[in-house]
C-alpha atoms as a PDB file:
ATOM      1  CA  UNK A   1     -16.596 -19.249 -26.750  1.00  0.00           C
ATOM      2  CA  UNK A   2     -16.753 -15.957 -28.999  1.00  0.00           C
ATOM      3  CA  UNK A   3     -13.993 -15.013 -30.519  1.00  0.00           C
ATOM      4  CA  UNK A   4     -14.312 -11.372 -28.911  1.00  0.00           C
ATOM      5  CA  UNK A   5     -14.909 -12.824 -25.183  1.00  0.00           C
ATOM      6  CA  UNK A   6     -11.887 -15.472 -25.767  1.00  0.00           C
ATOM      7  CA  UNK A   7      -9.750 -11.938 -27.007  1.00  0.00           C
ATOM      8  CA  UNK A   8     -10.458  -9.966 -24.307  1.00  0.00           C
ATOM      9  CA  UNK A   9      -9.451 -12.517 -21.623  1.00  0.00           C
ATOM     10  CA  UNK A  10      -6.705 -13.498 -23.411  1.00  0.00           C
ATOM     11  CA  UNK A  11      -5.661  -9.717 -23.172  1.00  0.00           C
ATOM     12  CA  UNK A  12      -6.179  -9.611 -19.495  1.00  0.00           C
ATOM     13  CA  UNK A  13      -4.326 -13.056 -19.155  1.00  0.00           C
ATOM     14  CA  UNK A  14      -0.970 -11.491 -21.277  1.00  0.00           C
ATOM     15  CA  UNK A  15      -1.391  -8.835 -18.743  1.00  0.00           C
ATOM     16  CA  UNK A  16      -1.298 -11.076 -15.439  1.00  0.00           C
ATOM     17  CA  UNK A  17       1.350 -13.553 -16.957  1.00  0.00           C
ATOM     18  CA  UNK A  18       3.897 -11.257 -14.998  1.00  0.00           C
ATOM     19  CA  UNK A  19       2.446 -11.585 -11.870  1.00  0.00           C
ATOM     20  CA  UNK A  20       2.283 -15.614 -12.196  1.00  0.00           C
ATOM     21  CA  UNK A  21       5.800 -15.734 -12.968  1.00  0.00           C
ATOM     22  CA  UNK A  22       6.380 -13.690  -9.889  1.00  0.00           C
ATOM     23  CA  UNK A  23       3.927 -15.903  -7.610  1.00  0.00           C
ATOM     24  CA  UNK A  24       5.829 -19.192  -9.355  1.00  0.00           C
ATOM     25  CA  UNK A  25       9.435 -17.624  -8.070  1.00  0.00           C
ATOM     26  CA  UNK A  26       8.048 -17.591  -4.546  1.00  0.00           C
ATOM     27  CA  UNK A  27       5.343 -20.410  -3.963  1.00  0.00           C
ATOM     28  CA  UNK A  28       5.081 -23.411  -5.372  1.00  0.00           C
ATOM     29  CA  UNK A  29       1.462 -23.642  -5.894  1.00  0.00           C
ATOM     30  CA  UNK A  30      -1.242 -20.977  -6.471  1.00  0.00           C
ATOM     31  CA  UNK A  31      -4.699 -20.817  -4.984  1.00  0.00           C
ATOM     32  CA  UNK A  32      -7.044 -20.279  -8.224  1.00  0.00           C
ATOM     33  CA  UNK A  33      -8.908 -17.358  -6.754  1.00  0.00           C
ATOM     34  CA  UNK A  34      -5.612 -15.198  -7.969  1.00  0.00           C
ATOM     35  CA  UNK A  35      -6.398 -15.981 -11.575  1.00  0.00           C
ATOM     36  CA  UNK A  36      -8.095 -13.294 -13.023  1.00  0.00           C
ATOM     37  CA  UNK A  37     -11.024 -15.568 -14.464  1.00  0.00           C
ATOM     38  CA  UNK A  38     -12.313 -19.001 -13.636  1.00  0.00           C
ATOM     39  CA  UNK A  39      -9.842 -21.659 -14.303  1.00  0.00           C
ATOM     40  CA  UNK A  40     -11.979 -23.340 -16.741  1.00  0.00           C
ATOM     41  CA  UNK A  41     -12.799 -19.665 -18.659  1.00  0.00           C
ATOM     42  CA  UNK A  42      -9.361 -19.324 -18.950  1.00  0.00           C
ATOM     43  CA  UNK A  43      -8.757 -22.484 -20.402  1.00  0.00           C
ATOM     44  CA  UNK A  44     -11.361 -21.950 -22.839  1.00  0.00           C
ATOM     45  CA  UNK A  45     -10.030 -18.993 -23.756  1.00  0.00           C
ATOM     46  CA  UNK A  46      -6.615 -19.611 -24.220  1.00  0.00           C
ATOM     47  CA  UNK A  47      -7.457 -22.915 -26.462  1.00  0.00           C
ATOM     48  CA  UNK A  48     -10.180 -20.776 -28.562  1.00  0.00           C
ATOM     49  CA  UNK A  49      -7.201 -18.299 -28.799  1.00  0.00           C
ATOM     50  CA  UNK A  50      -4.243 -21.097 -29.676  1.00  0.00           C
ATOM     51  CA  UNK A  51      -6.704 -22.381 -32.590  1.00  0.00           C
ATOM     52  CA  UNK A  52      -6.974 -18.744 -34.310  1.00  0.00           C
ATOM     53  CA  UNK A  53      -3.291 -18.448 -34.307  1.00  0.00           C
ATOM     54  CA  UNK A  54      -2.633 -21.875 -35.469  1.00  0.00           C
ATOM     55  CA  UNK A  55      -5.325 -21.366 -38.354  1.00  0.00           C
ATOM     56  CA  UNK A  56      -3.444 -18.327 -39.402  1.00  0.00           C
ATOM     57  CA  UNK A  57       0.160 -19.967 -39.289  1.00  0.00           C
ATOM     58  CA  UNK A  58       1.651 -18.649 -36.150  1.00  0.00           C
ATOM     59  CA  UNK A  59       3.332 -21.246 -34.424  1.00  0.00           C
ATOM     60  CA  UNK A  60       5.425 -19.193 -31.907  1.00  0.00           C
ATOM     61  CA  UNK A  61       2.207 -17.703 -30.132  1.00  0.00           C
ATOM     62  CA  UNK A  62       0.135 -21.038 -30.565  1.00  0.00           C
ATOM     63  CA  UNK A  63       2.966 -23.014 -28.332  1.00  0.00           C
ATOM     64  CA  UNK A  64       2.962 -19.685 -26.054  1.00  0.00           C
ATOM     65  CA  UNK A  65      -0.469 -19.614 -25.298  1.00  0.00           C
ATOM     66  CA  UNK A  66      -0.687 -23.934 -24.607  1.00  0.00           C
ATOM     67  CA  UNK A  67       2.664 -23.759 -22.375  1.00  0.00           C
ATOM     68  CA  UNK A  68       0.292 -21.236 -20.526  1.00  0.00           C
ATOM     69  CA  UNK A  69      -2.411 -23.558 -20.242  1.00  0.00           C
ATOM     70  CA  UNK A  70      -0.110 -26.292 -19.208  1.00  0.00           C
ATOM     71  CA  UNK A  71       1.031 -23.774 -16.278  1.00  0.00           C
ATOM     72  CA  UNK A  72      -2.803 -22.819 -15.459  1.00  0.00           C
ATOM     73  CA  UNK A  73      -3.284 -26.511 -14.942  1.00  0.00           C
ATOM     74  CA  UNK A  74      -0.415 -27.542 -13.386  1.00  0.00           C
ATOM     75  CA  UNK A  75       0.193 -24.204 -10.876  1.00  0.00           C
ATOM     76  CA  UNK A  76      -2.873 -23.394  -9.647  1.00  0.00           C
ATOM     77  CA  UNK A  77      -4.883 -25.728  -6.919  1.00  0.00           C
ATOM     78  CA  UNK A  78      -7.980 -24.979  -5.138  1.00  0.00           C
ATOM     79  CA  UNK A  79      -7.504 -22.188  -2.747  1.00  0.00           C
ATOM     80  CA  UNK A  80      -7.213 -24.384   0.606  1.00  0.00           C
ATOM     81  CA  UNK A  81      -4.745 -26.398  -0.627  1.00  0.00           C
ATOM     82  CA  UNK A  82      -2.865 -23.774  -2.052  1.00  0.00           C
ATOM     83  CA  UNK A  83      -3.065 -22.014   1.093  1.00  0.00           C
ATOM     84  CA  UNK A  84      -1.636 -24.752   3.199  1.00  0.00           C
ATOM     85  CA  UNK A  85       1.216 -24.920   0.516  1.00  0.00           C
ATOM     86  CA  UNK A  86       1.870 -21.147   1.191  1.00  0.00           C
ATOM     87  CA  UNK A  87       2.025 -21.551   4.663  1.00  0.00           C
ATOM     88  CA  UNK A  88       4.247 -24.210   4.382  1.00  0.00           C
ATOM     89  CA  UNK A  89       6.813 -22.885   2.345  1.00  0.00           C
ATOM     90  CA  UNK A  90       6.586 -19.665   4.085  1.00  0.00           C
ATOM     91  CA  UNK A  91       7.294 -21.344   7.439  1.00  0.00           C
ATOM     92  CA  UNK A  92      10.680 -23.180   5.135  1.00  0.00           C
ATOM     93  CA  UNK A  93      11.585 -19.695   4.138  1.00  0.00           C
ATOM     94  CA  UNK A  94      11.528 -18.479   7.429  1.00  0.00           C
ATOM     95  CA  UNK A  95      13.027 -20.985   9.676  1.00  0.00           C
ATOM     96  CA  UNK A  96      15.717 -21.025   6.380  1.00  0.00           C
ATOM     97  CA  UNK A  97      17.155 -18.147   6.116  1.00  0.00           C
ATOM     98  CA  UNK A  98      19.201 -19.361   2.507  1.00  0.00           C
ATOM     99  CA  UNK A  99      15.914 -20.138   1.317  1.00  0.00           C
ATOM    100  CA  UNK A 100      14.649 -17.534   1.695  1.00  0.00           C
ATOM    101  CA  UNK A 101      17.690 -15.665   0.442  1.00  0.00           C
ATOM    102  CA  UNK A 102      17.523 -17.773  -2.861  1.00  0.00           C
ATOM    103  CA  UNK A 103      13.894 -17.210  -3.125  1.00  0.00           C
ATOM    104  CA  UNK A 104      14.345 -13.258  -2.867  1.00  0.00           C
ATOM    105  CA  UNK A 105      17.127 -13.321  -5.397  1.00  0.00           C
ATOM    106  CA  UNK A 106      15.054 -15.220  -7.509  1.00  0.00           C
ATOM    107  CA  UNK A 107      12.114 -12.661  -7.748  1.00  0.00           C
ATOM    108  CA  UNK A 108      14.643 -10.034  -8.228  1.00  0.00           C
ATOM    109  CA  UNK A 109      16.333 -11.276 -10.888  1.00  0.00           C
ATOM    110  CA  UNK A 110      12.851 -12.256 -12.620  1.00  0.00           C
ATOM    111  CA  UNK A 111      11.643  -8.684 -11.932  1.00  0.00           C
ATOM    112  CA  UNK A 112      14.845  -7.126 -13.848  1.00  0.00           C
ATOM    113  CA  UNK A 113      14.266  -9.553 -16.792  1.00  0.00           C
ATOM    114  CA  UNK A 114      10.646  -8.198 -16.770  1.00  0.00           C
ATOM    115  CA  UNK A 115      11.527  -5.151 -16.837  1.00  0.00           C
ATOM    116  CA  UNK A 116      14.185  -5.722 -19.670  1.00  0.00           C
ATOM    117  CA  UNK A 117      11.383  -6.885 -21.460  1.00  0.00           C
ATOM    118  CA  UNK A 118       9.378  -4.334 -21.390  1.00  0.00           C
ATOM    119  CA  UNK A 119      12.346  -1.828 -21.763  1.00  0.00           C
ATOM    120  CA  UNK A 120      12.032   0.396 -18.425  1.00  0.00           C
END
């Protein structure tokens, strides 16, 4: 992949990255279809990514970007599946009221730390 392409999506990934940690609070699984590329564009991009900072010594963003990857492979199934999984663990949430409780909590308090981060 070019170096430019793998950039760009890798710039549009940094920007979704708070949304999947949103979508991880609630469900367990995602369908792919809410990843802003292809699964397998992403990937490419991330590793093309991961070997220009390794060449140029930055460790910290290299283990970033593959702890990404790891959660693009391990979060995201094909959209049916997902789907069922949503279902599921919406039905849990609502027939569970302390789930759902915990689960709500749980987005809020990611929410605040995002936007700690970015300092609103």
């Amino acid at each position: 992949m070019k170096i430019e392409r793998a950039e760009r999506i890798f710039k549009d990934w940094k920007k979704y990255v708070e949304i999947n940690d949103k979508l991880e609070k609630v469900f367990s699984s995602i369908p792919e279809s809410f990843l802003p590329y292809p699964k397998q564009t992403l990937l490419d991009a991330l590793d093309t990514m991961a070997e220009i900072y390794h060449d140029s010594g930055d460790t910290k963003t290299t283990e970033a970007i593959q702890a990404s990857s790891v959660i693009i492979h391990m979060g995201y199934k094909d959209d049916e599946e997902a789907m069922r999984d949503m279902s599921k663990t919406l039905v849990l949430m609502i027939n569970n009221p302390e789930l759902m409780e915990a689960k709500l909590a749980l987005l809020k308090k990611t929410t605040a730390s995002w936007a700690k981060q970015k300092k609103i």
